[in-house]
Protein backbone atom coordinates (compact mmCIF):
# COMPACT_ATOMS: atom_id res chain seq x y z
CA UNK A 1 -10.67 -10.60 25.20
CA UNK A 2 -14.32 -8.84 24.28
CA UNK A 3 -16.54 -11.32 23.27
CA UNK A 4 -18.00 -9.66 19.89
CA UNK A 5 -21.64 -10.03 20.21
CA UNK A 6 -22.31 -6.74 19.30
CA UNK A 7 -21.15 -6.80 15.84
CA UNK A 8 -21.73 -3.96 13.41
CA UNK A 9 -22.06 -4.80 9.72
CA UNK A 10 -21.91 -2.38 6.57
CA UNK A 11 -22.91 -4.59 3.34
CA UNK A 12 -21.25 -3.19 -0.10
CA UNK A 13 -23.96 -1.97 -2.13
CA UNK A 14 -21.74 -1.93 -5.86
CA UNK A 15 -24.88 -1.18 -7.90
CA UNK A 16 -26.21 2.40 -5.87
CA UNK A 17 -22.15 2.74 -5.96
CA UNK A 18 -21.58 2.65 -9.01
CA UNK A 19 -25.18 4.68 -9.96
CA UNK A 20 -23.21 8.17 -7.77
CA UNK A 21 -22.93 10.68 -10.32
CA UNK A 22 -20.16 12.72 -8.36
CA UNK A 23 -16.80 11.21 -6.33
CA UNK A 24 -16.23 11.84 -3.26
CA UNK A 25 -13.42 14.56 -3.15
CA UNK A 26 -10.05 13.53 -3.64
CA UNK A 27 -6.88 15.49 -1.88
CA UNK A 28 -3.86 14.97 -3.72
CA UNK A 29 -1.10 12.83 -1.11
CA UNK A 30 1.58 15.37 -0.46
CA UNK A 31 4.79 13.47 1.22
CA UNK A 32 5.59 15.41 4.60
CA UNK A 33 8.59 12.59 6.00
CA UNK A 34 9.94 9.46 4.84
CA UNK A 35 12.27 6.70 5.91
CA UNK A 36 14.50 4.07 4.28
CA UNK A 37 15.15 0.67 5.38
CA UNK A 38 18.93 -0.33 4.44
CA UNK A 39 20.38 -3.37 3.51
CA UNK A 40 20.06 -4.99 6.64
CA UNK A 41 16.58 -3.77 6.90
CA UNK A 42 17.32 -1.41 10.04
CA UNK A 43 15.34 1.53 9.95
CA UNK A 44 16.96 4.60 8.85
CA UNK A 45 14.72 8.02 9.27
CA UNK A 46 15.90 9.70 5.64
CA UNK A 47 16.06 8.88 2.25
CA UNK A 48 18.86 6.98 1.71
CA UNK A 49 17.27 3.73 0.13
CA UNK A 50 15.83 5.77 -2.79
CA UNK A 51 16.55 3.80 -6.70
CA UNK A 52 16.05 5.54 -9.49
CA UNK A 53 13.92 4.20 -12.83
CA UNK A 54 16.21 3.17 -15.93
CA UNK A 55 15.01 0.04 -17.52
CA UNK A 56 16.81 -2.90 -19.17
CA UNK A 57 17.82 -1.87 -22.64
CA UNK A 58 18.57 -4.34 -25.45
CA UNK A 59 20.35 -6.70 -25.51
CA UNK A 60 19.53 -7.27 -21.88
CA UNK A 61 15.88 -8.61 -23.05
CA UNK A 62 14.54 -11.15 -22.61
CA UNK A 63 15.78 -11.57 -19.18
CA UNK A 64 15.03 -14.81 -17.09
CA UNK A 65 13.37 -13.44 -13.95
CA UNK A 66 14.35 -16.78 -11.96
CA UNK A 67 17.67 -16.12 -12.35
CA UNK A 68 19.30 -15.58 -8.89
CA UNK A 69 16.24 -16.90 -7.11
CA UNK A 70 18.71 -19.46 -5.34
CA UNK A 71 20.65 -16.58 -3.89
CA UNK A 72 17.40 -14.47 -2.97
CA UNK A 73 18.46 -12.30 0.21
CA UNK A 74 15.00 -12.46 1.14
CA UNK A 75 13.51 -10.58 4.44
CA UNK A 76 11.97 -13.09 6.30
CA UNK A 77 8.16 -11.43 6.51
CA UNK A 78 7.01 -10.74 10.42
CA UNK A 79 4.60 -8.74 12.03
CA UNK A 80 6.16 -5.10 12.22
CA UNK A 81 2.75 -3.67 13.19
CA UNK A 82 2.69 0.22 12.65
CA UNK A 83 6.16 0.66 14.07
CA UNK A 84 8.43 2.22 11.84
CA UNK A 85 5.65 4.63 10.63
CA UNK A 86 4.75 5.71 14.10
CA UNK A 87 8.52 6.37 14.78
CA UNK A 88 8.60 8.48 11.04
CA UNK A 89 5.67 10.56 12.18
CA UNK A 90 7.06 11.26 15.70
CA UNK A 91 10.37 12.29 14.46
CA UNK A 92 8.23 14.58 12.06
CA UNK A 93 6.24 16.03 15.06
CA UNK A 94 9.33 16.48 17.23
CA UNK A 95 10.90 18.95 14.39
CA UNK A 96 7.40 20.91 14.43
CA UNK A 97 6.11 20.69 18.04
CA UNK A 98 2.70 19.68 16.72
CA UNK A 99 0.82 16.64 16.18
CA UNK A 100 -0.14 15.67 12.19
CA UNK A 101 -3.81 16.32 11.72
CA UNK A 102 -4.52 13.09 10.74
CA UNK A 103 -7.78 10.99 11.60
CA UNK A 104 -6.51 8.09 10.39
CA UNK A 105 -3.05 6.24 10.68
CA UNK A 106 -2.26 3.53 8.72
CA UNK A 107 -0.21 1.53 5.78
CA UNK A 108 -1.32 1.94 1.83
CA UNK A 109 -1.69 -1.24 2.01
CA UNK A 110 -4.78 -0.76 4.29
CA UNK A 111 -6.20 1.75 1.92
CA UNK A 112 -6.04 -0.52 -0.87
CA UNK A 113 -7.67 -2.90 0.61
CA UNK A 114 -10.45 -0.69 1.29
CA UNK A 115 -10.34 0.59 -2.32
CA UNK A 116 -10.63 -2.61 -3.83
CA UNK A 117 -12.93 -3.82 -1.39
CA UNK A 118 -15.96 -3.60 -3.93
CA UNK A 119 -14.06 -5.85 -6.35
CA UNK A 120 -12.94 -8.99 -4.40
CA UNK A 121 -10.96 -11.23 -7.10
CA UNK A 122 -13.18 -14.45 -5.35
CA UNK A 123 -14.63 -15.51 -2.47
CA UNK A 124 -11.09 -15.75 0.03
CA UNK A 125 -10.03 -11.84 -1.13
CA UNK A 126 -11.24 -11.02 1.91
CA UNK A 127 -9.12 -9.60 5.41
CA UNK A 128 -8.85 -8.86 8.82
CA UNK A 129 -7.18 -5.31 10.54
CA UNK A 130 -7.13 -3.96 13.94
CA UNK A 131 -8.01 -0.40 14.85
CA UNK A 132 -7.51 1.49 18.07
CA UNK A 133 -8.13 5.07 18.89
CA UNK A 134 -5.86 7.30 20.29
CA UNK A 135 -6.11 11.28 20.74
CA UNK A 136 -8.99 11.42 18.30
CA UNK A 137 -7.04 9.74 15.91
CA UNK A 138 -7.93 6.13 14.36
CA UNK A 139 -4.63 3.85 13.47
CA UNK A 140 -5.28 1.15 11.66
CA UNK A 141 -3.09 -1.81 11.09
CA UNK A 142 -3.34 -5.53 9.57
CA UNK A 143 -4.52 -8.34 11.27
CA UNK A 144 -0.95 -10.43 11.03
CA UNK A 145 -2.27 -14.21 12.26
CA UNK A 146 -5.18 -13.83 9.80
CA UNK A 147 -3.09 -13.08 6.90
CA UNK A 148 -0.29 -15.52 7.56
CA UNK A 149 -3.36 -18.01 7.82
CA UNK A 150 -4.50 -16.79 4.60
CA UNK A 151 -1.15 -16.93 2.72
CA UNK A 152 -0.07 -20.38 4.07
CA UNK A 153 -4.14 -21.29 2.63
CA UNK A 154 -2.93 -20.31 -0.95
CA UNK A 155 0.39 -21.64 -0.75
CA UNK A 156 -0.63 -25.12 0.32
CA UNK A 157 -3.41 -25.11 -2.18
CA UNK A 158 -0.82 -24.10 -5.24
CA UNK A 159 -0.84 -26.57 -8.04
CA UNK A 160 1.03 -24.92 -10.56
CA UNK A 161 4.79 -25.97 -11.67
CA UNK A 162 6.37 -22.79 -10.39
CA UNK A 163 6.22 -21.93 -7.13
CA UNK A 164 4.40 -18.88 -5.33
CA UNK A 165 7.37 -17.84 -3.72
CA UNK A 166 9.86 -18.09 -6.57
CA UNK A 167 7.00 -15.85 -9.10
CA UNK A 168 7.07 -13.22 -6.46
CA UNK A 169 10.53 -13.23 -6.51
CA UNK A 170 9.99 -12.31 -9.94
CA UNK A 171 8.51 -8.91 -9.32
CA UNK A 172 11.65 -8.00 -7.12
CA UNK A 173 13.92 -9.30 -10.00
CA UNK A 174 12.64 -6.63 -12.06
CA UNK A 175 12.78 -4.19 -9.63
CA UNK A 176 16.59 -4.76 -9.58
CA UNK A 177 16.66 -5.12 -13.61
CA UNK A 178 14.80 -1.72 -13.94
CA UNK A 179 16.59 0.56 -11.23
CA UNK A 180 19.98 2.06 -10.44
CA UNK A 181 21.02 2.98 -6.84
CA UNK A 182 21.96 6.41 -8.00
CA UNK A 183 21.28 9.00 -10.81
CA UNK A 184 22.20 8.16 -14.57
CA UNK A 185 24.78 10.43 -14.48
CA UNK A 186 26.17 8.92 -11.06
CA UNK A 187 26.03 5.60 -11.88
CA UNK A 188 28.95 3.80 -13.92
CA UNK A 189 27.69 1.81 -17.09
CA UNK A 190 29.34 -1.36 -15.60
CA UNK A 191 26.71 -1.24 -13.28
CA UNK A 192 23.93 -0.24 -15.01
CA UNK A 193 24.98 -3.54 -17.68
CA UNK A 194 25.57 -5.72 -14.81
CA UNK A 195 21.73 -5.53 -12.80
CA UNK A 196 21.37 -9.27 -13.68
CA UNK A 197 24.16 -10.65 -12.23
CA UNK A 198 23.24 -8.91 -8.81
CA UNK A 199 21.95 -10.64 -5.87
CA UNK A 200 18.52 -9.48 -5.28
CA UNK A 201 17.00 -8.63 -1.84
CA UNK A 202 13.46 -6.99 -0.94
CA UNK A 203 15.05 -5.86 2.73
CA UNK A 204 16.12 -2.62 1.31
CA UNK A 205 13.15 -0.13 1.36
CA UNK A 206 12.12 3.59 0.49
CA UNK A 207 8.73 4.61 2.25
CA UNK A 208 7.07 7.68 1.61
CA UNK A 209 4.52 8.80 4.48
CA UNK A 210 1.62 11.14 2.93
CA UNK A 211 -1.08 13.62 4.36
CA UNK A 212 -4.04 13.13 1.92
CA UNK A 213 -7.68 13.81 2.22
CA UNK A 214 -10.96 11.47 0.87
CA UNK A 215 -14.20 12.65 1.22
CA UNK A 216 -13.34 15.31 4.09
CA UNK A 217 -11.04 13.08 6.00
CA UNK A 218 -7.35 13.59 6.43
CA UNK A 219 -5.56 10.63 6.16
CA UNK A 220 -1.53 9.88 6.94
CA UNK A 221 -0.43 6.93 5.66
CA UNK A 222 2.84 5.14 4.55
CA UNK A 223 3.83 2.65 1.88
CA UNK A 224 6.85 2.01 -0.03
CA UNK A 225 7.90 3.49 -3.56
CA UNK A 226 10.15 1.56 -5.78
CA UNK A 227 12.17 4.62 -7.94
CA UNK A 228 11.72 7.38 -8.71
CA UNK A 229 11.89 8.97 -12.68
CA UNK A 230 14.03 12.16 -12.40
CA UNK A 231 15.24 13.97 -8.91
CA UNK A 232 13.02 14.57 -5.59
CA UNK A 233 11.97 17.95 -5.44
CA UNK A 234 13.50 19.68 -2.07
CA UNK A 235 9.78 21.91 -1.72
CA UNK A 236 7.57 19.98 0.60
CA UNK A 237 5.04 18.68 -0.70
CA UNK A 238 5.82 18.99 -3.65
CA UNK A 239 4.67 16.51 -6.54
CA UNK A 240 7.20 13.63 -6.95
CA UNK A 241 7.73 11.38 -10.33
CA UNK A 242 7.80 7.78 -8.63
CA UNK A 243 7.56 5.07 -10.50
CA UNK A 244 5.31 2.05 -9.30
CA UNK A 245 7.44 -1.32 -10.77
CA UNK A 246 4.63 -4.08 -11.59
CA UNK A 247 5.05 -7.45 -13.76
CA UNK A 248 2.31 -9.07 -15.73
CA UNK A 249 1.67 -12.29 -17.66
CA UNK A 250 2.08 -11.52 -21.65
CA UNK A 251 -1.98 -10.66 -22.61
CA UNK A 252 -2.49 -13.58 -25.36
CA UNK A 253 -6.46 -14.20 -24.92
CA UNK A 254 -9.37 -12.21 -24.08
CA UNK A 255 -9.26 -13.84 -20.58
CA UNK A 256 -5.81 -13.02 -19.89
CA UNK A 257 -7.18 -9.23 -21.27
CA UNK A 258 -10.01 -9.65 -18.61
CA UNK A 259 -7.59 -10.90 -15.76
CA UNK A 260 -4.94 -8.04 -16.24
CA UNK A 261 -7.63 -5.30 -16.04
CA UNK A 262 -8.35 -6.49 -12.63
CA UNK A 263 -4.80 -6.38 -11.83
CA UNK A 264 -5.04 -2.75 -12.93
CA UNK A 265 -7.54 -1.77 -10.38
CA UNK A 266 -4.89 -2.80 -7.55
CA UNK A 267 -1.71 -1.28 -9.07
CA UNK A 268 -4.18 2.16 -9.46
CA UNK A 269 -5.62 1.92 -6.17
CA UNK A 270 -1.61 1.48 -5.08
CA UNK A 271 -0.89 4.32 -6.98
CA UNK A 272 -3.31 6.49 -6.80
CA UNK A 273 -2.88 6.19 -2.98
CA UNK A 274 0.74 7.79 -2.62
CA UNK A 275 0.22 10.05 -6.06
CA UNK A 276 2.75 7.90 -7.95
CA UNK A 277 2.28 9.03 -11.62
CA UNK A 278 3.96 6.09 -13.78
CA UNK A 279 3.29 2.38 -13.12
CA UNK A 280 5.73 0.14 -15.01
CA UNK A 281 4.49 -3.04 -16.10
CA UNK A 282 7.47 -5.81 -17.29
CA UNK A 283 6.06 -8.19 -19.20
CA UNK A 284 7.27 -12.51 -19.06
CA UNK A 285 5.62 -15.35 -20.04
CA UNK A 286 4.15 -17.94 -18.01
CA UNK A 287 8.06 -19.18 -17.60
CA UNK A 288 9.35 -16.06 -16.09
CA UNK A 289 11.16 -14.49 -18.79
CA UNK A 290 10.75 -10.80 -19.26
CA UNK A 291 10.33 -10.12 -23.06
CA UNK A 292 9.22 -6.15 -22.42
CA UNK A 293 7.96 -3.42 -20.39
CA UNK A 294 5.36 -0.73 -21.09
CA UNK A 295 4.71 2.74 -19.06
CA UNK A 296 1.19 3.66 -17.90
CA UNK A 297 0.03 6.87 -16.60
CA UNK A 298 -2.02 6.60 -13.52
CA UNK A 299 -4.37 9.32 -14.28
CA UNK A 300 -5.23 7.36 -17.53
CA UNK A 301 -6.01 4.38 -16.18
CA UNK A 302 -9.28 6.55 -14.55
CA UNK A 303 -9.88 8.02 -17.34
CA UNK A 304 -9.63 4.35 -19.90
CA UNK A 305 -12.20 2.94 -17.19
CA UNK A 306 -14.79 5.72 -17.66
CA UNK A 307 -14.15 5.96 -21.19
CA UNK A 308 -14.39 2.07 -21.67
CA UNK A 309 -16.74 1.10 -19.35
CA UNK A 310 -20.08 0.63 -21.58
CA UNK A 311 -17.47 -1.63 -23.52
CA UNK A 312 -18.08 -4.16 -20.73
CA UNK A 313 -14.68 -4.97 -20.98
CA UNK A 314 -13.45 -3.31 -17.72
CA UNK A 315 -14.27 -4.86 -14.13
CA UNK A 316 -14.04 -2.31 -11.73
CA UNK A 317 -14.99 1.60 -11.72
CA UNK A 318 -12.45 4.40 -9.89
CA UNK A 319 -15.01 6.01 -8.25
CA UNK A 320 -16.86 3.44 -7.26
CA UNK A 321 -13.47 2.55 -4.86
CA UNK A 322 -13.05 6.03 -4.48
CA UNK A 323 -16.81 6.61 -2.37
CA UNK A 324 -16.40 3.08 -1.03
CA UNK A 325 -13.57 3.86 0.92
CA UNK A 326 -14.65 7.50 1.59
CA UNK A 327 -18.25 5.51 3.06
CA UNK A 328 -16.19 2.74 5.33
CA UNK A 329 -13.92 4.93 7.01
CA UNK A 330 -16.81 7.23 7.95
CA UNK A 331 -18.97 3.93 9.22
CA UNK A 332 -15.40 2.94 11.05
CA UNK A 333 -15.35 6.39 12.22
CA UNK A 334 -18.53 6.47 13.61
CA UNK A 335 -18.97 2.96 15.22
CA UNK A 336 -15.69 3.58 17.16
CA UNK A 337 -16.04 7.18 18.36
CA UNK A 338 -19.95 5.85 19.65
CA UNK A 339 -18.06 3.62 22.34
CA UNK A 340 -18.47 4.87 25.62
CA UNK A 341 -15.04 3.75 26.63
CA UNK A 342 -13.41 5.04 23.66
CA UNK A 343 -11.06 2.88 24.20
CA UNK A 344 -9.80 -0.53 23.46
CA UNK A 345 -8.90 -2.49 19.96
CA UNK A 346 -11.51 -3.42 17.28
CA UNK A 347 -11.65 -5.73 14.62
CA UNK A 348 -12.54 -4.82 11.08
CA UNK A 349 -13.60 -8.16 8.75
CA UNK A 350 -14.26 -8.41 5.25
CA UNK A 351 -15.95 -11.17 4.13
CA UNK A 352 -15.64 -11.14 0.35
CA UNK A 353 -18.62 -13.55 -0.45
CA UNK A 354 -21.25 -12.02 1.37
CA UNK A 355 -19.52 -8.63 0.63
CA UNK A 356 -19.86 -7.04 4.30
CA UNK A 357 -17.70 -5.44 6.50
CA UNK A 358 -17.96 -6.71 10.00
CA UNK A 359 -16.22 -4.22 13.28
CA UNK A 360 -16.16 -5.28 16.46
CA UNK A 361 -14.27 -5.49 19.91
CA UNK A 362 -11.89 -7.31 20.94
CA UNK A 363 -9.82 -5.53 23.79
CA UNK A 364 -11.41 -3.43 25.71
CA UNK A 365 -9.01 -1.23 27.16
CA UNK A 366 -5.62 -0.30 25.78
CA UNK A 367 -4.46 -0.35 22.06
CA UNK A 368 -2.45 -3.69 21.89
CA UNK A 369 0.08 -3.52 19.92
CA UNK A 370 -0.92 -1.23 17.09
CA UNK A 371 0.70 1.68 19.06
CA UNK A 372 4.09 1.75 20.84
CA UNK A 373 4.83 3.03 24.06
CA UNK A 374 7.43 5.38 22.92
CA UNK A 375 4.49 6.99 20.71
CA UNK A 376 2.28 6.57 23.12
CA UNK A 377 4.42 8.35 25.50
CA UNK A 378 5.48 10.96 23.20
CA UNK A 379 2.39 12.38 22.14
CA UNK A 380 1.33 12.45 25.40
CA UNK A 381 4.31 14.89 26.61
CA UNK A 382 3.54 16.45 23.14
CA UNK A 383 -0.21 16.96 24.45
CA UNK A 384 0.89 18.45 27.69
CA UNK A 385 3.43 21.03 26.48
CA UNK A 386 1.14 22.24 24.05
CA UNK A 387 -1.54 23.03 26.97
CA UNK A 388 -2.10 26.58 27.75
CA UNK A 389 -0.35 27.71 30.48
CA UNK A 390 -2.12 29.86 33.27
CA UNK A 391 -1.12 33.24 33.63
């Protein structure tokens, strides 16, 4: 292991951020392959774990969202690294014969953390990833022992009478309240009236993997979709209706007002990532009962924040995420590609008080685990059969 003496830092400057008259330009994420996870959570490479959006009509509200939690066929959460994507985008690149374009590789759930990065909710929102880079391509995954450290942090320090585990089981209950495994049409109104007797599980998953572009760079990443609105358009790239499932405390003060704004910079940033157009959020009270639901257009949400911002009421501005992230991966970018060895894994740090992002080394040679050897070794044959061939 590097010793990482020679740290880099890049402090988070919100006030010349949010100053920028202009965004940095914006690519709209076009899916180019997918893959499901199935019940079992075994990795399928097609769409087979789709759900489609209908939501609990009357009388099924109010709906207790702990009901079933005893019978929760939960995925037990490990690290999975970049795996599954890496296998998606090689079974893409073995249909074309060329590599994606991409300069970075990575889960949404890295880009949202870079998004949001600006806005930490206190002083532990902070986290850890590992980069390597590979064929003039950056992947980027999560630090797994820093977040598991993180997680069992909160949990241990959780004094409230419901437990952490059983109100996230709450946002997967109404996932399985508001979907249907198959169109309207398809699906037989004793199932559609009998979502909350069914036992809910999180192992069965629908990931969308997206080229998209921010501030000149072209970005693949994956992250996983929970319905979608209508049908899935069979032209590639092609604009999708997906529907992002969220659920939010009832809004009964001005703090609670305050508190669910910042929740709507993540579900945006979440959004906005993978071009999901319709965020869903079910509203319970502080019991877990589900009283109603309300639809919210991603686009608007920008456009509420500029429109409401000399309100002081919002805490977070789109474009100041938008030219944060486009800044970081440049600095990432940069920092990496100046390494003689170009080589090795690094280790990006966000420490949310001090609001700076730390990279350094950590491996010098190889790419631990953030790349397979079956990528590894494909792209490589890829690489050679695409050389020109003397004549």
């Amino acid at each position: 292991m590097a010793q990482n003496s020679n740290v880099a830092r890049f402090p988070i400057d919100v006030i010349r951020l949010t100053a920028a008259t202009t965004q940095a330009p914006v690519k709209r994420p076009r899916e180019f392959t997918c893959f499901s996870y199935d019940k079992n959570h075994n990795l399928r490479l097609d769409d087979s774990s789709i759900k489609w959006y209908y939501p609990p009509q009357p009388p099924a509200l109010p709906a207790n969202l702990s009901a079933g939690f005893d019978k929760f066929d939960k995925h037990d959460s490990q690290d999975e690294h970049l795996d599954s994507l890496l296998t998606a985008i090689a079974h893409h690149e073995q249909q074309t014969n060329q590599p994606i374009d991409a300069k970075f590789v990575t889960w949404r759930g890295m880009m949202t953390k870079f998004l949001i990065a600006p806005y930490p909710y206190d002083d532990d929102d902070g986290f850890e990833m590992n980069a390597t880079l590979f064929q003039d391509c950056i992947f980027i995954e999560e630090n797994w022992v820093f977040a598991a450290e993180k997680k069992a942090k909160q949990n241990s320090g959780w004094k409230g009478p419901i437990s952490q585990e059983e109100m996230t089981f709450w946002g997967y209950k109404f996932e399985t309240l508001a979907t249907i495994p198959r169109p309207w049409a398809e699906t037989s109104r004793e199932v559609i009236e009998n979502r909350g007797d069914e036992v809910v599980s999180n192992k069965e998953q629908y990931c969308s993997v997206v080229r998209s572009e921010i501030g000149g760079k072209v970005l693949c990443f994956g992250g996983e979709v929970d319905a979608i609105w209508d049908m899935k358009p069979k032209e590639p790239g092609a604009k999708i209706n997906w529907v992002e499932l969220k659920t939010s405390k009832v809004i009964q003060s001005p703090r609670d007002k305050f508190q669910f704004n910042k929740k709507l910079m993540k579900f945006w940033a979440q959004s906005f990532l993978l071009g999901v157009p319709k965020i869903v959020v079910g509203w319970r009270d502080k019991k877990g009962m589900l009283v109603s639901y309300e639809e919210y257009e991603t686009k608007e949400i920008d456009e509420r924040v500029r429109r409401e911002r000399d309100g002081g009421q919002w805490p977070w501005m789109p474009w100041v995420c938008v030219n944060f992230a486009s800044e970081i991966l440049d600095w990432i970018q940069q920092v990496i590609k100046a390494d003689p060895q170009q080589s090795g894994v690094w280790r990006i740090r966000f420490d949310a008080k001090s609001k700076v992002v730390e990279l350094f080394k950590v491996e010098e040679t190889g790419h631990g685990r953030i790349l397979t050897d079956e990528f590894v070794n494909w792209r490589t044959r890829l690489a050679s059969s695409n050389q020109p061939q003397d004549g």
